[in-house]
C-alpha atoms as a PDB file:
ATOM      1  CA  UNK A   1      16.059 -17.006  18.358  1.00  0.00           C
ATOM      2  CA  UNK A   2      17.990 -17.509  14.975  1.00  0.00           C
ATOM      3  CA  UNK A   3      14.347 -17.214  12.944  1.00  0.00           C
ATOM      4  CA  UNK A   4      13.086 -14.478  14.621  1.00  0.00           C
ATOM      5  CA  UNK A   5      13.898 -11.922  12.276  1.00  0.00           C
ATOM      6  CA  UNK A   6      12.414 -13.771   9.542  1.00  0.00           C
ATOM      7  CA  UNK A   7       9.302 -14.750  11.137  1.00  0.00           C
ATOM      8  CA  UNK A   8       7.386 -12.229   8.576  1.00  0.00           C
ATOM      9  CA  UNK A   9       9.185 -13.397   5.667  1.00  0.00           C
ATOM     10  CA  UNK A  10       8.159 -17.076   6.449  1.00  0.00           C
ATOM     11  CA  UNK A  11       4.836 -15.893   7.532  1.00  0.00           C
ATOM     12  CA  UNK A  12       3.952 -13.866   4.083  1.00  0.00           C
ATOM     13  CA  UNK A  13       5.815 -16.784   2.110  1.00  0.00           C
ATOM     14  CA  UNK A  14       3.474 -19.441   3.675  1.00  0.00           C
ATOM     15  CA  UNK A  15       0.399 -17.498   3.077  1.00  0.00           C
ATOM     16  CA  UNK A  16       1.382 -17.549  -0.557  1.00  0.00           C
ATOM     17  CA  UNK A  17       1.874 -20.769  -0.768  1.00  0.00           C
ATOM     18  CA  UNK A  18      -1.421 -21.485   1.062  1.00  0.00           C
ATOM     19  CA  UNK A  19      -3.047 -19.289  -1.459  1.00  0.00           C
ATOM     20  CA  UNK A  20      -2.054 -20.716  -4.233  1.00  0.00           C
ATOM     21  CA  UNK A  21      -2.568 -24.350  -3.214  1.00  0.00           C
ATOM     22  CA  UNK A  22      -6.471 -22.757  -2.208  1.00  0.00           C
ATOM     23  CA  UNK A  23      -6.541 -21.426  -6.262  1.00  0.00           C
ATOM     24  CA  UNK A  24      -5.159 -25.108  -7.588  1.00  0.00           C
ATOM     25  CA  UNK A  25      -8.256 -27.007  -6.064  1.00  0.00           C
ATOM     26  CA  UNK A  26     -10.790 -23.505  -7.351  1.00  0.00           C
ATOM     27  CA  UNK A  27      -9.611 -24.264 -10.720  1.00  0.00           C
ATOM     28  CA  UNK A  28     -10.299 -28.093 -10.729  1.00  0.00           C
ATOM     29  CA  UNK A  29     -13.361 -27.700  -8.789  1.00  0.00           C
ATOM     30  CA  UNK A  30     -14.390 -24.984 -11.583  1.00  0.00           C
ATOM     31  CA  UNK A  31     -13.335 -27.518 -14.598  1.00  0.00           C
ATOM     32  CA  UNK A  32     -16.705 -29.596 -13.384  1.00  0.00           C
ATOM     33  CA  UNK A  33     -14.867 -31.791 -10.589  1.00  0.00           C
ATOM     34  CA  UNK A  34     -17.363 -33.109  -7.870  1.00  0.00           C
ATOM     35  CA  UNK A  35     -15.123 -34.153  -5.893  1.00  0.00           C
ATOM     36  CA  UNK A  36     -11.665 -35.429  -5.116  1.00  0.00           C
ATOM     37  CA  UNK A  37     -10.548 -38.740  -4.766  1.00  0.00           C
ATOM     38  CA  UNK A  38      -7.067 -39.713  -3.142  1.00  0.00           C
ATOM     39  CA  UNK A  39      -5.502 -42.407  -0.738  1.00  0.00           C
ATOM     40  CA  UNK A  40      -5.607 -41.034   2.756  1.00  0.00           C
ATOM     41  CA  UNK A  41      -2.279 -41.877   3.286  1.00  0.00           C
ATOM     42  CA  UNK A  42       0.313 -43.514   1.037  1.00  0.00           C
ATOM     43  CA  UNK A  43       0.719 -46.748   3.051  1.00  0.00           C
ATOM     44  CA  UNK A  44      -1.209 -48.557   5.652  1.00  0.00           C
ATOM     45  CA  UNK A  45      -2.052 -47.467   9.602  1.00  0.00           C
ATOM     46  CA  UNK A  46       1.356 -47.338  11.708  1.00  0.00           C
ATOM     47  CA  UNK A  47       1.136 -51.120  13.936  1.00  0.00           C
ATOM     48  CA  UNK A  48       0.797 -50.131  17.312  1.00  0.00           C
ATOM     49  CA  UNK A  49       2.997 -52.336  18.530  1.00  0.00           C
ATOM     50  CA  UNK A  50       6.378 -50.682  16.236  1.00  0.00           C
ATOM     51  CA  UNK A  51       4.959 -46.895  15.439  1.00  0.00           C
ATOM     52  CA  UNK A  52       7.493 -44.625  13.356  1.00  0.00           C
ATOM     53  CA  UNK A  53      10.052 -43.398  15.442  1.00  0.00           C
ATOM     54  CA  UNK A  54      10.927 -40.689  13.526  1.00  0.00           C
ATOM     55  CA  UNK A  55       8.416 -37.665  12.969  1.00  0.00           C
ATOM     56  CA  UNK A  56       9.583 -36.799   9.301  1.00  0.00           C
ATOM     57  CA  UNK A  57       8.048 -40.341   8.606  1.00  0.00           C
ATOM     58  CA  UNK A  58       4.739 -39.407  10.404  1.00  0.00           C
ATOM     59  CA  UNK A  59       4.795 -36.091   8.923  1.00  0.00           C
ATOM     60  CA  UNK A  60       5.150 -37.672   5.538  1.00  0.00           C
ATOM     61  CA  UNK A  61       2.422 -40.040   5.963  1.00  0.00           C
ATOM     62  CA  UNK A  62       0.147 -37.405   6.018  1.00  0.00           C
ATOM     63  CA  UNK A  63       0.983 -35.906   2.269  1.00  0.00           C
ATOM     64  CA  UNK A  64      -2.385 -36.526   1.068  1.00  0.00           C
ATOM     65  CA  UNK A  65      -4.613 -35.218   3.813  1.00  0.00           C
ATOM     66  CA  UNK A  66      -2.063 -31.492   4.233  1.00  0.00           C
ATOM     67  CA  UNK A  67      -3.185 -29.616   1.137  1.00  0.00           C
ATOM     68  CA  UNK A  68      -6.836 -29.968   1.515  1.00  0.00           C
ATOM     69  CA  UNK A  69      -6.889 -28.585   5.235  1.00  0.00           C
ATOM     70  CA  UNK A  70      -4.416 -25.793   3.961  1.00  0.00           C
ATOM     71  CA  UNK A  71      -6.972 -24.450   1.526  1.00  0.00           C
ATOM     72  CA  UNK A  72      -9.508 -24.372   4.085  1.00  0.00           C
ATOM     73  CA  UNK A  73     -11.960 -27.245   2.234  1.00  0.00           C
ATOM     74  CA  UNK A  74     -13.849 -30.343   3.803  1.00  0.00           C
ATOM     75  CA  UNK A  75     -12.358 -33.830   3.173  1.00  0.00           C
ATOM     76  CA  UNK A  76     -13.290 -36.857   5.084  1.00  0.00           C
ATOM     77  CA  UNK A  77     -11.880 -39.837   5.190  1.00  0.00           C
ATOM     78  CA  UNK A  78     -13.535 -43.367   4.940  1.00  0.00           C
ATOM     79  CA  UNK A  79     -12.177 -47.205   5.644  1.00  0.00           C
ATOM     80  CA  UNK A  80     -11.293 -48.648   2.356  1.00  0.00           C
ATOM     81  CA  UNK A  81     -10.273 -52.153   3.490  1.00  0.00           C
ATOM     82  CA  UNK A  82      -7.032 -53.395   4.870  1.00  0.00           C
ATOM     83  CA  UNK A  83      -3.321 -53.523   3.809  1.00  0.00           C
ATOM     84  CA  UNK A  84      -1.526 -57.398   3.295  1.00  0.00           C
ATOM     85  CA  UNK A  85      -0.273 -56.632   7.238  1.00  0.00           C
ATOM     86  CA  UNK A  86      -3.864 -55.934   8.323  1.00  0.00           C
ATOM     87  CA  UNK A  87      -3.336 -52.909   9.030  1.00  0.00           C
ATOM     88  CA  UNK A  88      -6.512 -50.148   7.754  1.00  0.00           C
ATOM     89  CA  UNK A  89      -6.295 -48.455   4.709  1.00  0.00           C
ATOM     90  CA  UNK A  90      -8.630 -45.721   4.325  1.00  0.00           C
ATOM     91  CA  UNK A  91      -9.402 -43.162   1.307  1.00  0.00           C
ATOM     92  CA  UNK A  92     -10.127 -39.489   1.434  1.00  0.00           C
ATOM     93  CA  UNK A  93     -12.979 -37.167  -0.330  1.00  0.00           C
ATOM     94  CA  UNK A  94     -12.034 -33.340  -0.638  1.00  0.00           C
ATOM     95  CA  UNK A  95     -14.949 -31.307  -1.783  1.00  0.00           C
ATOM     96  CA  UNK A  96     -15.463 -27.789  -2.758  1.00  0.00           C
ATOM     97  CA  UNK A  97     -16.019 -24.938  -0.006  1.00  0.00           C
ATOM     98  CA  UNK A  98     -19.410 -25.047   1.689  1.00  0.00           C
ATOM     99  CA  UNK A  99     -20.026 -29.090  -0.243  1.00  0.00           C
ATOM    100  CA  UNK A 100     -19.629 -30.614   3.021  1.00  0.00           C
ATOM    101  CA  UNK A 101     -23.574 -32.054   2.734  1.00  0.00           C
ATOM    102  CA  UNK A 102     -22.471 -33.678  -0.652  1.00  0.00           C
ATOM    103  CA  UNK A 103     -19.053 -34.797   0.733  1.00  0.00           C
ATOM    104  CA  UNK A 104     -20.899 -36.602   3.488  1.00  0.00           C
ATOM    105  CA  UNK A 105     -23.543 -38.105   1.153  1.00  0.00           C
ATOM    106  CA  UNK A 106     -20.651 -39.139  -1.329  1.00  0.00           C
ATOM    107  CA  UNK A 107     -19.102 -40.925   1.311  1.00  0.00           C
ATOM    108  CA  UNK A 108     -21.430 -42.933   3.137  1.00  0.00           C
ATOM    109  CA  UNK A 109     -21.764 -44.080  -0.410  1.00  0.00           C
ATOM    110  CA  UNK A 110     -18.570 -44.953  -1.126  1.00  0.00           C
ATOM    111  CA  UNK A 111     -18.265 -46.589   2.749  1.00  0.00           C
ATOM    112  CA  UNK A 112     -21.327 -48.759   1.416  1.00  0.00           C
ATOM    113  CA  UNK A 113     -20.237 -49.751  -2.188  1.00  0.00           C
ATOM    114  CA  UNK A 114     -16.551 -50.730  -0.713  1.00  0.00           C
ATOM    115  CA  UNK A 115     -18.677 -53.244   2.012  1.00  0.00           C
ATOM    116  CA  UNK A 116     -15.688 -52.401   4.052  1.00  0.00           C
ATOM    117  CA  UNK A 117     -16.955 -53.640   7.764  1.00  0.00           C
ATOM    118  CA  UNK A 118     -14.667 -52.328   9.712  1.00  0.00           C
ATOM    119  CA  UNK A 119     -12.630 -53.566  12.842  1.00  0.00           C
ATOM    120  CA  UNK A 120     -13.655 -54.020  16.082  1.00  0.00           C
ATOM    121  CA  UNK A 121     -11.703 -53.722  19.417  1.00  0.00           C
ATOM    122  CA  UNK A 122     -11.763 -57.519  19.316  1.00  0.00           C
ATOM    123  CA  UNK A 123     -10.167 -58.010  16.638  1.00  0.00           C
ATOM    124  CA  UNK A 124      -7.616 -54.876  16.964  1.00  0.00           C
ATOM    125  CA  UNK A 125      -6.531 -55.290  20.327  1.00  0.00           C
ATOM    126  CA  UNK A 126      -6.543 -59.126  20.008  1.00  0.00           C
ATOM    127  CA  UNK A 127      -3.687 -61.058  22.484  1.00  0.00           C
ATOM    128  CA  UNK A 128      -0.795 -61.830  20.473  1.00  0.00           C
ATOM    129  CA  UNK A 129       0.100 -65.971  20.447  1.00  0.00           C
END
């Protein structure tokens, strides 16, 4: 295997990188952030009738949700409403370490304030016309 005598290297390099990400949120948190805000992803659901065919698009749709797993913290994500193809839109909540009663409290409000209802398998799975 071509990596394999790198596989340290990358190993120590990502753990670095993980690290620092993990000190970028302790310093906002510590500058009297509750909580994080952020799109879940940066466009709507994939349709299930034409998903992405390539994975660097999938990958990519997931920019938002990477760095707060990487630095080990809660996040949750709630339904924000739907995109102009009907697709769901949903936004994310990071919290500090250990917040994860506060990040569910903050987002059962936020769930409640957007009045977001939610699809059903009706409506989802409808037959096409």
């Amino acid at each position: 295997v071509l990596s394999s005598g790198f596989y340290d290297a990358y190993f120590l390099k990502a753990q670095k990188v993980r690290f620092l990400i993990a000190e970028d949120f302790k310093k906002v948190f510590q500058n009297g952030i509750d909580f994080i805000l952020t799109p879940t992803t940066p466009s709507g659901a994939f349709s299930v009738e034409n998903p992405p065919q390539d994975p660097i698009e999938m990958y990519l749709n997931d920019v938002f949700t990477v760095p707060s797993s990487l630095a080990g913290l809660p996040a949750i994500s709630v339904p924000a409403g739907l995109s102009e193809k009907g697709l769901p839109l949903g936004l994310q909540l990071i919290a500090p370490a250990f917040q994860e009663s506060g990040l569910l409290n903050i987002a059962y409000a936020l769930e409640h304030a957007v009045q977001f209802k939610g699809l059903t398998p009706e409506t989802i799975f409808l037959p096409q016309a």
